[in-house]
Protein backbone atom coordinates (compact mmCIF):
# COMPACT_ATOMS: atom_id res chain seq x y z
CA UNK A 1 9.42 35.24 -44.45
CA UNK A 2 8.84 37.39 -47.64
CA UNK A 3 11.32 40.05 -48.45
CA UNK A 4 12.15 42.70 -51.30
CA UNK A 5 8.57 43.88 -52.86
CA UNK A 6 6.73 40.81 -52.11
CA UNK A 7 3.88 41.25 -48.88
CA UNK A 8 5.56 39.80 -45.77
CA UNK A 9 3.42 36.82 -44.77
CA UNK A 10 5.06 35.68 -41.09
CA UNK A 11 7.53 37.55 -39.19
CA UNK A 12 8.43 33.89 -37.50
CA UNK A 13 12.19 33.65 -38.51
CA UNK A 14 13.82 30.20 -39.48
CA UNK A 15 17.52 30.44 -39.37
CA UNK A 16 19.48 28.73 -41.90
CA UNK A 17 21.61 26.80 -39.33
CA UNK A 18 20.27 25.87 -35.08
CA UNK A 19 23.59 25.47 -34.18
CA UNK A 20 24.98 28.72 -35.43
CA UNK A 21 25.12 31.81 -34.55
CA UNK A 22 22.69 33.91 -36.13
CA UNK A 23 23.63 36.83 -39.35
CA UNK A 24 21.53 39.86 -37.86
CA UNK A 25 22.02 42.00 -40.82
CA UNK A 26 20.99 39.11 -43.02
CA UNK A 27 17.87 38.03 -40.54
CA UNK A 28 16.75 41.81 -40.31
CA UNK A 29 17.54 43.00 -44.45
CA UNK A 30 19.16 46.02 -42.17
CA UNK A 31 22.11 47.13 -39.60
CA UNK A 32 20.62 48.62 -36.52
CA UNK A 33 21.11 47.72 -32.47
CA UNK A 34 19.14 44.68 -31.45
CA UNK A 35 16.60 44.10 -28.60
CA UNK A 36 15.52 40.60 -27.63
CA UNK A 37 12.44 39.21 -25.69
CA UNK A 38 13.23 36.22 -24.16
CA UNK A 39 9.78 34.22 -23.40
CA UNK A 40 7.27 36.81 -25.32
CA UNK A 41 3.99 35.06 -24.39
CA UNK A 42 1.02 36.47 -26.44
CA UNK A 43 3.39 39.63 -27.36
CA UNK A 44 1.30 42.21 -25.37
CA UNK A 45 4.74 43.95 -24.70
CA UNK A 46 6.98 43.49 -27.20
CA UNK A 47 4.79 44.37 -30.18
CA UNK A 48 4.28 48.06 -28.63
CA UNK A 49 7.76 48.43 -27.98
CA UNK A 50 8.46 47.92 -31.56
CA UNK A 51 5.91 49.78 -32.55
CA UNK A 52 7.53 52.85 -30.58
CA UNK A 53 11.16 52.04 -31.61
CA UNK A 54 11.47 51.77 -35.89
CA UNK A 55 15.08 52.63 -35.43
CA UNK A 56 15.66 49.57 -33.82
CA UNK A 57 15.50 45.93 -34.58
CA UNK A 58 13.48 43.41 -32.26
CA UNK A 59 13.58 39.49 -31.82
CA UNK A 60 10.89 37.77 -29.60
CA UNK A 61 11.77 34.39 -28.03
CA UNK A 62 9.06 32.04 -27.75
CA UNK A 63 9.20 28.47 -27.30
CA UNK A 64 5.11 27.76 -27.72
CA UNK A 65 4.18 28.10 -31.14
CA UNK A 66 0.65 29.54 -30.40
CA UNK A 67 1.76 32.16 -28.76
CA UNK A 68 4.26 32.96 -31.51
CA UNK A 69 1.44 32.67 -34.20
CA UNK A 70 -0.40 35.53 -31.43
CA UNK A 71 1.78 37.45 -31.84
CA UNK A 72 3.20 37.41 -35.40
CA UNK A 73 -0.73 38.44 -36.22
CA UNK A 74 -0.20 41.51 -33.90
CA UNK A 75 3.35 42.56 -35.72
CA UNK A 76 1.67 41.96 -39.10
CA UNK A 77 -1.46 43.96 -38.75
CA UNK A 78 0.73 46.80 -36.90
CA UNK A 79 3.35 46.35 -40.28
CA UNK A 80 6.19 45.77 -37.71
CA UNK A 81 9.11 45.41 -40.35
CA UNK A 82 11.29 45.84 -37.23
CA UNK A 83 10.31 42.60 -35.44
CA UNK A 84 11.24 39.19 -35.77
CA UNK A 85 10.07 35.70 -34.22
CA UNK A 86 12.25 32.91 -33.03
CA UNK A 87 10.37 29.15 -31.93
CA UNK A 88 13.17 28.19 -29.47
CA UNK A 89 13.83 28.01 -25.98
CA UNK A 90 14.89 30.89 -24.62
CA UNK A 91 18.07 29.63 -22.93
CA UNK A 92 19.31 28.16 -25.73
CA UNK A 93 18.26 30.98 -28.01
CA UNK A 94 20.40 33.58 -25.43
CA UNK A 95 23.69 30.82 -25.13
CA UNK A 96 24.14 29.55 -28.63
CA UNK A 97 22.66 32.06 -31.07
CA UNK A 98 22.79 35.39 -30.19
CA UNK A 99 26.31 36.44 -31.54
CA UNK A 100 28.99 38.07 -29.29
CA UNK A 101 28.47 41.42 -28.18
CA UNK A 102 25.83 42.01 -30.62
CA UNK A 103 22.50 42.91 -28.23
CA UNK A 104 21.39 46.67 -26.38
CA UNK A 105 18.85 45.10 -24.62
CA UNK A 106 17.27 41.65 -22.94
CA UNK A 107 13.76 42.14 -21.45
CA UNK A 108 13.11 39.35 -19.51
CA UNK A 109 8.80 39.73 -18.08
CA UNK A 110 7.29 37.46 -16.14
CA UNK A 111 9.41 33.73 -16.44
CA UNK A 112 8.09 31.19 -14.91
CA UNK A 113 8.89 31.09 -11.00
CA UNK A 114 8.68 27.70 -10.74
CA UNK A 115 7.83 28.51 -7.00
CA UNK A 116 8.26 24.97 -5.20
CA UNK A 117 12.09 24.86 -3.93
CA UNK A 118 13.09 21.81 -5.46
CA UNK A 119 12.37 23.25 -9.03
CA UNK A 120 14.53 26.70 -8.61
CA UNK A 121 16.87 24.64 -10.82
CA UNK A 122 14.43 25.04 -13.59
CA UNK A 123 14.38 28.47 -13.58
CA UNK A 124 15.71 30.58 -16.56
CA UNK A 125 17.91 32.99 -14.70
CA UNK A 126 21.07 31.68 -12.76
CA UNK A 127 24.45 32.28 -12.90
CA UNK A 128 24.70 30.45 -16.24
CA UNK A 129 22.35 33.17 -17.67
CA UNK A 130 23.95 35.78 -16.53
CA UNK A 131 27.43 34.59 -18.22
CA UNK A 132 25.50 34.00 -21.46
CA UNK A 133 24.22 37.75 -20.95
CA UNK A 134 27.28 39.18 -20.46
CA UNK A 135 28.55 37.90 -23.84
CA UNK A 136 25.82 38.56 -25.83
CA UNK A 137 25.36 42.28 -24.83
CA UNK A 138 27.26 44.98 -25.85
CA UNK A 139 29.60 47.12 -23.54
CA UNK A 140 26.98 48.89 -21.86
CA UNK A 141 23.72 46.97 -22.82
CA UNK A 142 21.05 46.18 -20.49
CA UNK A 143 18.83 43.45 -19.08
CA UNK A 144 15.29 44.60 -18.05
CA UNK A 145 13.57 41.91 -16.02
CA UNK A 146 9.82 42.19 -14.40
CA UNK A 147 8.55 39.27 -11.87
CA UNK A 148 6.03 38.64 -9.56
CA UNK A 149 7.49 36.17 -7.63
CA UNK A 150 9.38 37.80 -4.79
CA UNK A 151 11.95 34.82 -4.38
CA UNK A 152 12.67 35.04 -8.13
CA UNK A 153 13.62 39.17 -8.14
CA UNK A 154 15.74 37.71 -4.99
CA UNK A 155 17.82 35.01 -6.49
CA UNK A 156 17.85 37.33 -9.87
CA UNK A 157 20.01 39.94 -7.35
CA UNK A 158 22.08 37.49 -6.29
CA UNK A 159 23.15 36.11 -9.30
CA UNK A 160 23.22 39.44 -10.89
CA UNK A 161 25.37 40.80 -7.57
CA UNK A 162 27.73 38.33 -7.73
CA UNK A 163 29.04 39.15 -11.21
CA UNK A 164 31.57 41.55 -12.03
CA UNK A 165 30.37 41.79 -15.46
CA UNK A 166 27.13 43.93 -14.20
CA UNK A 167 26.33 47.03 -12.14
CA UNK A 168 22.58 47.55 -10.59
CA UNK A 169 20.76 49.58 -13.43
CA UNK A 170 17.22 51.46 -13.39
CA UNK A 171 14.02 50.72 -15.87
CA UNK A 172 13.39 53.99 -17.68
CA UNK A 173 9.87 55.16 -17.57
CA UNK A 174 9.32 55.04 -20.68
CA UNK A 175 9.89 51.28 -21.06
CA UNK A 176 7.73 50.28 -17.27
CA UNK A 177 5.10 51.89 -18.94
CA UNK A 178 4.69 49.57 -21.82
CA UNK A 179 3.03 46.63 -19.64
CA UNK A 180 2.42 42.73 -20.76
CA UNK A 181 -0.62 40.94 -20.49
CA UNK A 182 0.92 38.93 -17.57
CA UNK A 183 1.28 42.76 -15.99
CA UNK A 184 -2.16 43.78 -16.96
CA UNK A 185 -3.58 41.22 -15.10
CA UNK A 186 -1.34 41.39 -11.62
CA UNK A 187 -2.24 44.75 -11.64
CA UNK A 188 -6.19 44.23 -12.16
CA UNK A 189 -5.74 41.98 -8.97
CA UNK A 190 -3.24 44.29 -6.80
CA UNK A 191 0.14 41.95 -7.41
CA UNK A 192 2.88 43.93 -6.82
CA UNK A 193 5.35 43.90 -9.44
CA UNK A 194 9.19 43.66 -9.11
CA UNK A 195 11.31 45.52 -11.05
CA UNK A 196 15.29 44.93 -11.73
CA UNK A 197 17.84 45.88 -14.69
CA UNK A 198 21.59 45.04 -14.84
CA UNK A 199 23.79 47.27 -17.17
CA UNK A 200 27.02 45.56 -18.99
CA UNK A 201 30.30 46.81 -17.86
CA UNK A 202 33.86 46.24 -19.20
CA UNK A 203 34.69 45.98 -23.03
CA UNK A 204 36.01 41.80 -22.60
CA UNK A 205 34.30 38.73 -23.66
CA UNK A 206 32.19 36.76 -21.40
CA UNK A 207 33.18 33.06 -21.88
CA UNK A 208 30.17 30.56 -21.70
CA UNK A 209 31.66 27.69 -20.21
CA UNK A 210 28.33 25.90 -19.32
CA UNK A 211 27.18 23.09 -21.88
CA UNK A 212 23.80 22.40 -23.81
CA UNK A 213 22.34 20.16 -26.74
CA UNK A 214 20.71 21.26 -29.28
CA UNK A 215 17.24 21.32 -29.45
């Protein structure tokens, strides 16, 4: 990424280090609160949430490099200097590089259900993300989610329910009426779509105890 006078050419971010956490000021040339997609897709959302929000700074989480290059065009023609791209999988991205008590917002649209049974252990949200949450937001922060996958909104609540760390939060209007593509489309076909957001409480640490390797 091109900085200072120069055109930028990509808004897709390469951190100096994978297995550190990462400078915000330094990724962003700026100090301002932090939103972070994790799984963008194709960007429909996040790129008109930027778009609305200059004040604040924006990182999109996408582990498919296509879709990333989708939506780095869309930030570049809209001259999003508020938006940044990370190739990584989400997970990790939220555990190991997000610093501590650092993010105002998670929006979390549309991960994949992985709807047979024996594959809910694939899924992106458990009680391991919600500990990694917890320390990555600040006191107060939130985490937006959107599914259409009943059993998914019902194992996010439980998780979600059975932390201290988080109180049952509303989606302002303002933000359900930015929709993704994945949202465009359940609606075209008369999907319902679940909404759920968690607020952070408290002013300790979250400890991630959980493990992971580096990708």
């Amino acid at each position: 990424m091109q900085t200072g006078n120069k055109p930028c050419t990509t808004l897709i971010y390469q951190p100096p280090s994978y297995v550190q956490r990462l400078q915000l000021e330094q990724m962003f040339g700026r100090q301002a609160p932090v939103e972070v997609e994790l799984g963008s897709g194709d960007g429909g959302f996040l790129a008109q949430w930027a778009a609305l929000h200059p004040e604040t700074n924006f990182i999109g989480v996408e582990r498919l490099l296509g879709r990333l290059r989708k939506l780095d065009k869309k930030g570049l023609r809209a001259g999003l200097t508020n938006l940044r791209l990370l190739r990584i999988e989400a997970g990790y991205c939220l555990t190991w590089l997000l610093p501590p008590s650092s993010i105002q917002a998670l929006h979390v649209y549309f991960p994949d259900p992985w709807p047979k049974r024996r594959h809910w252990k694939n899924r992106l949200v458990n009680a391991h993300f919600v500990q990694a949450a917890a320390a990555a937001l600040v006191p107060g922060g939130r985490v937006y989610f959107r599914t259409d996958s009943p059993d998914y909104l019902s194992q996010i609540q439980t998780v979600f329910g059975a932390s201290a760390d988080f109180v049952p939060d509303q989606t302002p209007a303002e933000l359900a009426a930015v929709v993704t593509d994945f949202e465009k489309d359940f609606r075209a076909r008369g999907v319902e779509i679940h909404y759920a957001a968690y607020r952070r409480v408290g002013f300790g640490l979250a400890v991630v105890t959980a493990t992971a390797s580096a990708p």
